[in-house]
N, C-alpha and C. Protein backbone atom coordinates (compact mmCIF):
# COMPACT_ATOMS: atom_id res chain seq x y z
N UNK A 1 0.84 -1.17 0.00
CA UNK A 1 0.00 0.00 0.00
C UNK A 1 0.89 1.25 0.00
N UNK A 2 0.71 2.10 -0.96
CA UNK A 2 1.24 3.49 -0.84
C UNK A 2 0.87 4.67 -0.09
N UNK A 3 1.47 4.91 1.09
CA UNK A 3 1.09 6.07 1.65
C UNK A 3 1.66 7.38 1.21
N UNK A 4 0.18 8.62 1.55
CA UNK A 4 0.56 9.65 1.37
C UNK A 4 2.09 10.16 1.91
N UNK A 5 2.74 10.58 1.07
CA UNK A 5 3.96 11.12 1.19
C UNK A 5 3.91 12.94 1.35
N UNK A 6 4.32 13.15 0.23
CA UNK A 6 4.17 15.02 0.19
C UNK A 6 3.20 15.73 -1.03
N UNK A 7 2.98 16.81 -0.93
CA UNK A 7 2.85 17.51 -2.33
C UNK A 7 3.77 18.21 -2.79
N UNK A 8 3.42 18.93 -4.16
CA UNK A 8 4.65 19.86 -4.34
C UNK A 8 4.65 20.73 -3.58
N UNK A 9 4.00 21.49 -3.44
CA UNK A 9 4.04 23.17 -2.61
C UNK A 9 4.61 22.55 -0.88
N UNK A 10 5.12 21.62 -0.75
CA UNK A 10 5.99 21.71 0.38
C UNK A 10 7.37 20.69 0.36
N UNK A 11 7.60 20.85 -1.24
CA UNK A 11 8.60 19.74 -0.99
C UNK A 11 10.52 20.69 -0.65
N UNK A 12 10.91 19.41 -0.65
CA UNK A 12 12.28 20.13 -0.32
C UNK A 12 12.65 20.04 -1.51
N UNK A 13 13.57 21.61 -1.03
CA UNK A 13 13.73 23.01 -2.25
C UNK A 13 14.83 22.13 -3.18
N UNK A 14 15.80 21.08 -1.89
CA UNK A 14 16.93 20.28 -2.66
C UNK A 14 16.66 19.37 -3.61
N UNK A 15 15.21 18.83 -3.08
CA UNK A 15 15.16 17.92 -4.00
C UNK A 15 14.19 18.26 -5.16
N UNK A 16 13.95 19.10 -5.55
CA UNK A 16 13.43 19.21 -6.63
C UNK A 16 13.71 19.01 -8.23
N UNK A 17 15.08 19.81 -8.55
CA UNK A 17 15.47 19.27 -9.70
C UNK A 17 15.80 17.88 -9.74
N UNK A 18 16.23 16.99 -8.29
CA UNK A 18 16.70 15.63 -8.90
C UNK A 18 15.33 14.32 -8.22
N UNK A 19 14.54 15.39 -7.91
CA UNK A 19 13.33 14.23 -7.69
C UNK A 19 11.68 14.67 -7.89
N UNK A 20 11.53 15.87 -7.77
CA UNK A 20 10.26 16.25 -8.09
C UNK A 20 9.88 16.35 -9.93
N UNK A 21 11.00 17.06 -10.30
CA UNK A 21 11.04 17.72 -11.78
C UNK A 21 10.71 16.25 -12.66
N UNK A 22 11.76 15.26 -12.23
CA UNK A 22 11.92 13.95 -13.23
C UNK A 22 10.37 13.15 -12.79
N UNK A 23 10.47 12.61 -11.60
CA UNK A 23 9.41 12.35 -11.18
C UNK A 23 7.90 12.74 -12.54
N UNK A 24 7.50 14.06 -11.86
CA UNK A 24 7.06 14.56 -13.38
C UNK A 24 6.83 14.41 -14.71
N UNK A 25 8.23 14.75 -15.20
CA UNK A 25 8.61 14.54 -16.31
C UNK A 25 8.19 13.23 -17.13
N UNK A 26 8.68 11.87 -16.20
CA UNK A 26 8.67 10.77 -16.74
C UNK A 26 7.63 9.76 -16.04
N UNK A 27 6.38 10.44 -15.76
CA UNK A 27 5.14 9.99 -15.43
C UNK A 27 4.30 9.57 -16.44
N UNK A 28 3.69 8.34 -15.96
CA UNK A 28 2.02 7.83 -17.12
C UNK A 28 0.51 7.86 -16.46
N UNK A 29 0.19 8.64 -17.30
CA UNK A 29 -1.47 8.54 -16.82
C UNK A 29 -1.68 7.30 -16.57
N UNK A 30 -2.50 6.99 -15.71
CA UNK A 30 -3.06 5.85 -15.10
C UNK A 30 -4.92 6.55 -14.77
N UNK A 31 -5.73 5.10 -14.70
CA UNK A 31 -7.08 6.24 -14.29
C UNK A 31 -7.16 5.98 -12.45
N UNK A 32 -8.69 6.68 -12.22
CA UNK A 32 -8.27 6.46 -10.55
C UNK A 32 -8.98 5.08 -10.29
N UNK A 33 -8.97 3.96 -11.13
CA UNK A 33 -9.42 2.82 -10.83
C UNK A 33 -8.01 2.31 -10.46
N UNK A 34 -6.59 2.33 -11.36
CA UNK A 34 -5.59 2.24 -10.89
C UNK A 34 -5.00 2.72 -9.79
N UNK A 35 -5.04 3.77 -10.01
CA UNK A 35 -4.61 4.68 -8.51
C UNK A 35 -5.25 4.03 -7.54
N UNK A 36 -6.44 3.69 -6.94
CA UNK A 36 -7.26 3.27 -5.82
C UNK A 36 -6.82 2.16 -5.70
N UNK A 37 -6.16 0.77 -6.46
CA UNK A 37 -6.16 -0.20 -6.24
C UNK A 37 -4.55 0.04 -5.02
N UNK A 38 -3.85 1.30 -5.69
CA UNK A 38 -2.68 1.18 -4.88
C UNK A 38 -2.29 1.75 -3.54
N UNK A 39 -3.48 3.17 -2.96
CA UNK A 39 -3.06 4.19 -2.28
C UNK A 39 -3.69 3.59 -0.97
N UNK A 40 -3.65 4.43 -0.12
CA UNK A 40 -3.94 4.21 0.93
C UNK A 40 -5.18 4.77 0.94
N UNK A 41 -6.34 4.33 1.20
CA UNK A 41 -7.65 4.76 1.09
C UNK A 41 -8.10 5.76 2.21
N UNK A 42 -7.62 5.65 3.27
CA UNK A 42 -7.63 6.90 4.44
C UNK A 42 -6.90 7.57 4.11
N UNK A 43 -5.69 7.56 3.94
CA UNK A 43 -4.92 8.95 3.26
C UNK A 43 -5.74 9.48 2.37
N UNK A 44 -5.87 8.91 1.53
CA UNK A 44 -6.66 9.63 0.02
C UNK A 44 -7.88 10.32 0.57
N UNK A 45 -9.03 9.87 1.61
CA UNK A 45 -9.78 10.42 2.03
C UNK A 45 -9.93 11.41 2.92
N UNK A 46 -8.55 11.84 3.84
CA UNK A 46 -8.32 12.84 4.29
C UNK A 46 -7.97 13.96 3.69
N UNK A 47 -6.96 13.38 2.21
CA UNK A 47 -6.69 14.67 1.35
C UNK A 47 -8.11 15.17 0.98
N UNK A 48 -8.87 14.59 0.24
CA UNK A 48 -10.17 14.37 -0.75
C UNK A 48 -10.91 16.04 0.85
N UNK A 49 -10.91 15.33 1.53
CA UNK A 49 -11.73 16.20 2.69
C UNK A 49 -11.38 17.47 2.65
N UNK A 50 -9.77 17.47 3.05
CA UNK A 50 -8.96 18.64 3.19
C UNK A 50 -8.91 19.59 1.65
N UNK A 51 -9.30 19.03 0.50
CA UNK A 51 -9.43 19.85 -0.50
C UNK A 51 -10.80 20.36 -0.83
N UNK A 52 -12.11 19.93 0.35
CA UNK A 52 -12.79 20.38 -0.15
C UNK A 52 -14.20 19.70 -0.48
N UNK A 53 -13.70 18.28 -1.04
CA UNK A 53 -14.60 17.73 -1.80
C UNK A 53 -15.42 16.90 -0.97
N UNK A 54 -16.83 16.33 -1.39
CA UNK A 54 -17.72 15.81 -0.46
C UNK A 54 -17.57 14.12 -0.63
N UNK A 55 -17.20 14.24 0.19
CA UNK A 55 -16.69 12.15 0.89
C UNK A 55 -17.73 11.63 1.18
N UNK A 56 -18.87 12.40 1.08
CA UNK A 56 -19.64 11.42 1.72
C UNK A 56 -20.93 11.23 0.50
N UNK A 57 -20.66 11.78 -0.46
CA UNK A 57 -21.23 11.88 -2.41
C UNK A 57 -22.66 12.08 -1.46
N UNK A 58 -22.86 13.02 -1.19
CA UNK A 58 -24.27 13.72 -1.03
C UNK A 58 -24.38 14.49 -2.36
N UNK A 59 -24.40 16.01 -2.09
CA UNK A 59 -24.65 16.93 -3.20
C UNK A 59 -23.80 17.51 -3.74
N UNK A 60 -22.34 17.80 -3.26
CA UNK A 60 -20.94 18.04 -3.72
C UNK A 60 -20.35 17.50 -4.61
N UNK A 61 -19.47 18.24 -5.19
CA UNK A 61 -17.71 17.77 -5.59
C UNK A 61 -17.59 16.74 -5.17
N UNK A 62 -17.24 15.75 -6.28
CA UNK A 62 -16.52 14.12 -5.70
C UNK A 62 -15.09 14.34 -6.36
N UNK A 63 -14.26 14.07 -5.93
CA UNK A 63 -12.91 13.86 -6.22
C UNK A 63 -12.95 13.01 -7.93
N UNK A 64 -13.87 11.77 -7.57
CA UNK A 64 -14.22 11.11 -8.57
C UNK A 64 -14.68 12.00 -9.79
N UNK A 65 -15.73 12.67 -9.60
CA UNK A 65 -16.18 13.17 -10.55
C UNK A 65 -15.39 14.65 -11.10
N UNK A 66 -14.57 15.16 -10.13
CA UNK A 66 -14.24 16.49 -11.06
C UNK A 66 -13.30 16.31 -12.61
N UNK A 67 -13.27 16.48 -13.25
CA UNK A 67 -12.99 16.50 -14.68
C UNK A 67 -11.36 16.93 -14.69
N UNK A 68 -10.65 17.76 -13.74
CA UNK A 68 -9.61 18.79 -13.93
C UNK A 68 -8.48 18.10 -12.81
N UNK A 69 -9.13 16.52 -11.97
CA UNK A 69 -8.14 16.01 -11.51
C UNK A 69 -7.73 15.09 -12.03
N UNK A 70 -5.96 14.25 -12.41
CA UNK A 70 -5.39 13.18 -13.12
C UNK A 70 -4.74 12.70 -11.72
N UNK A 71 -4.67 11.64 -12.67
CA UNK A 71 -3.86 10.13 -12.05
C UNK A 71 -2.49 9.70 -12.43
N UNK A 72 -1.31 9.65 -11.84
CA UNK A 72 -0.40 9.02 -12.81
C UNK A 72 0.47 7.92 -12.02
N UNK A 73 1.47 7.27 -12.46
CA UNK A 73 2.74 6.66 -11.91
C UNK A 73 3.86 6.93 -12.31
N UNK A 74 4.70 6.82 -11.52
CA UNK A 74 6.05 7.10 -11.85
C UNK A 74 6.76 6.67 -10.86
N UNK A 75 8.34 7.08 -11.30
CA UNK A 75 9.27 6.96 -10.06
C UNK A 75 10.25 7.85 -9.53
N UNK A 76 10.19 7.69 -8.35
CA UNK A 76 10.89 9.18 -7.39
C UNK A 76 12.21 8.75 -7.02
N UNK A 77 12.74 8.68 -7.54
CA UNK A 77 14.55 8.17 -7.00
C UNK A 77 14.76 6.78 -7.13
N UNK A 78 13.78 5.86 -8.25
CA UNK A 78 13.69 5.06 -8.85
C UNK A 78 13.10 4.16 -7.55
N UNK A 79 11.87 4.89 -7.66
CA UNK A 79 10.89 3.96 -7.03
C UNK A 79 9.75 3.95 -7.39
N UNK A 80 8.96 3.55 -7.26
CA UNK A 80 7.79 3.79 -8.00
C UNK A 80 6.71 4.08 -7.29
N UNK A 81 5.91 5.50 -7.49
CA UNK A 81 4.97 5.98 -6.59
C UNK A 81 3.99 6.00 -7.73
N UNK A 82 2.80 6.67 -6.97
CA UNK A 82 1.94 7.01 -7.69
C UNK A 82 0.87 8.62 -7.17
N UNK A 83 0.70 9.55 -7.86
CA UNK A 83 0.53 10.61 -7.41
C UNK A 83 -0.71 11.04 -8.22
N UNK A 84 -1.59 12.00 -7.15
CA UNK A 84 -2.63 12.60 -8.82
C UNK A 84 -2.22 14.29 -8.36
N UNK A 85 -3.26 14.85 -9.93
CA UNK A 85 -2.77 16.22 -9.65
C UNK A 85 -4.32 16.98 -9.87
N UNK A 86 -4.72 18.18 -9.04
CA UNK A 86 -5.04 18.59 -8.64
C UNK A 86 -5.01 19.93 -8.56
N UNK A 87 -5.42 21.45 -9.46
CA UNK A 87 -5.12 22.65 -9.28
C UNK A 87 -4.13 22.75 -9.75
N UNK A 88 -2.86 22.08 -10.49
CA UNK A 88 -1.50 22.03 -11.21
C UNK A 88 -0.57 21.67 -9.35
N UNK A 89 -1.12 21.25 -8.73
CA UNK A 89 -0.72 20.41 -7.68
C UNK A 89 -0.47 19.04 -7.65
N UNK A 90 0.56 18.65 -7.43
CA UNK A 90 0.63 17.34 -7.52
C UNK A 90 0.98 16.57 -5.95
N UNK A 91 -0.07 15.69 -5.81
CA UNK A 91 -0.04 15.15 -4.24
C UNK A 91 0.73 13.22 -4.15
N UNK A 92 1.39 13.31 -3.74
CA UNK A 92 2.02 12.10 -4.18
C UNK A 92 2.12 11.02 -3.05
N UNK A 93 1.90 9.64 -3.37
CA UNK A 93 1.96 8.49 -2.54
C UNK A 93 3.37 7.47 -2.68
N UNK A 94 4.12 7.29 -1.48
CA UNK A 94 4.80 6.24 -1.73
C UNK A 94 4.86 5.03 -0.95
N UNK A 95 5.67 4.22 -0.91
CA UNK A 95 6.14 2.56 -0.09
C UNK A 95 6.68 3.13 1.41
């Protein structure tokens, strides 16, 4: 199971060119049927909360349903995470 790790807007400043940028760079869409099979489902649902969206699919924003969030995989210092993005935010899960 992959736990929430970091997003960008707080990563370290060092590691950016040699782990955020590539990371990035050399990512594949995946959908969030993939993503879900891998993340941590309480993590994901605390972010999902903390951004806003309605967890509990009453009358709100579902994470599921907004149109403007992606899914991808990749690897962070040759590992393989999986992260979605969000607002040109990218929130990322690892091992």
């Amino acid at each position: 199971m992959y736990n929430y790790f970091n997003c960008c807007v707080s990563w370290d400043s060092k590691d950016v060119g040699s782990g955020l940028i590539p990371m990035i760079d050399n990512s594949l869409n995946i959908t969030r049927r993939t993503f879900l099979k891998y993340v941590n489902r309480e993590d994901l649902a605390s972010l999902e909360q903390g951004l806003g969206y309605d967890t509990h699919y009453k009358k709100g924003l579902t994470m599921a349903s907004d149109w403007s969030v992606s899914y991808y995989r990749s690897k962070l210092h040759n590992k393989t995470v999986y992260y979605f993005r969000q607002s040109a935010i990218e929130y990322v899960f690892t091992h």
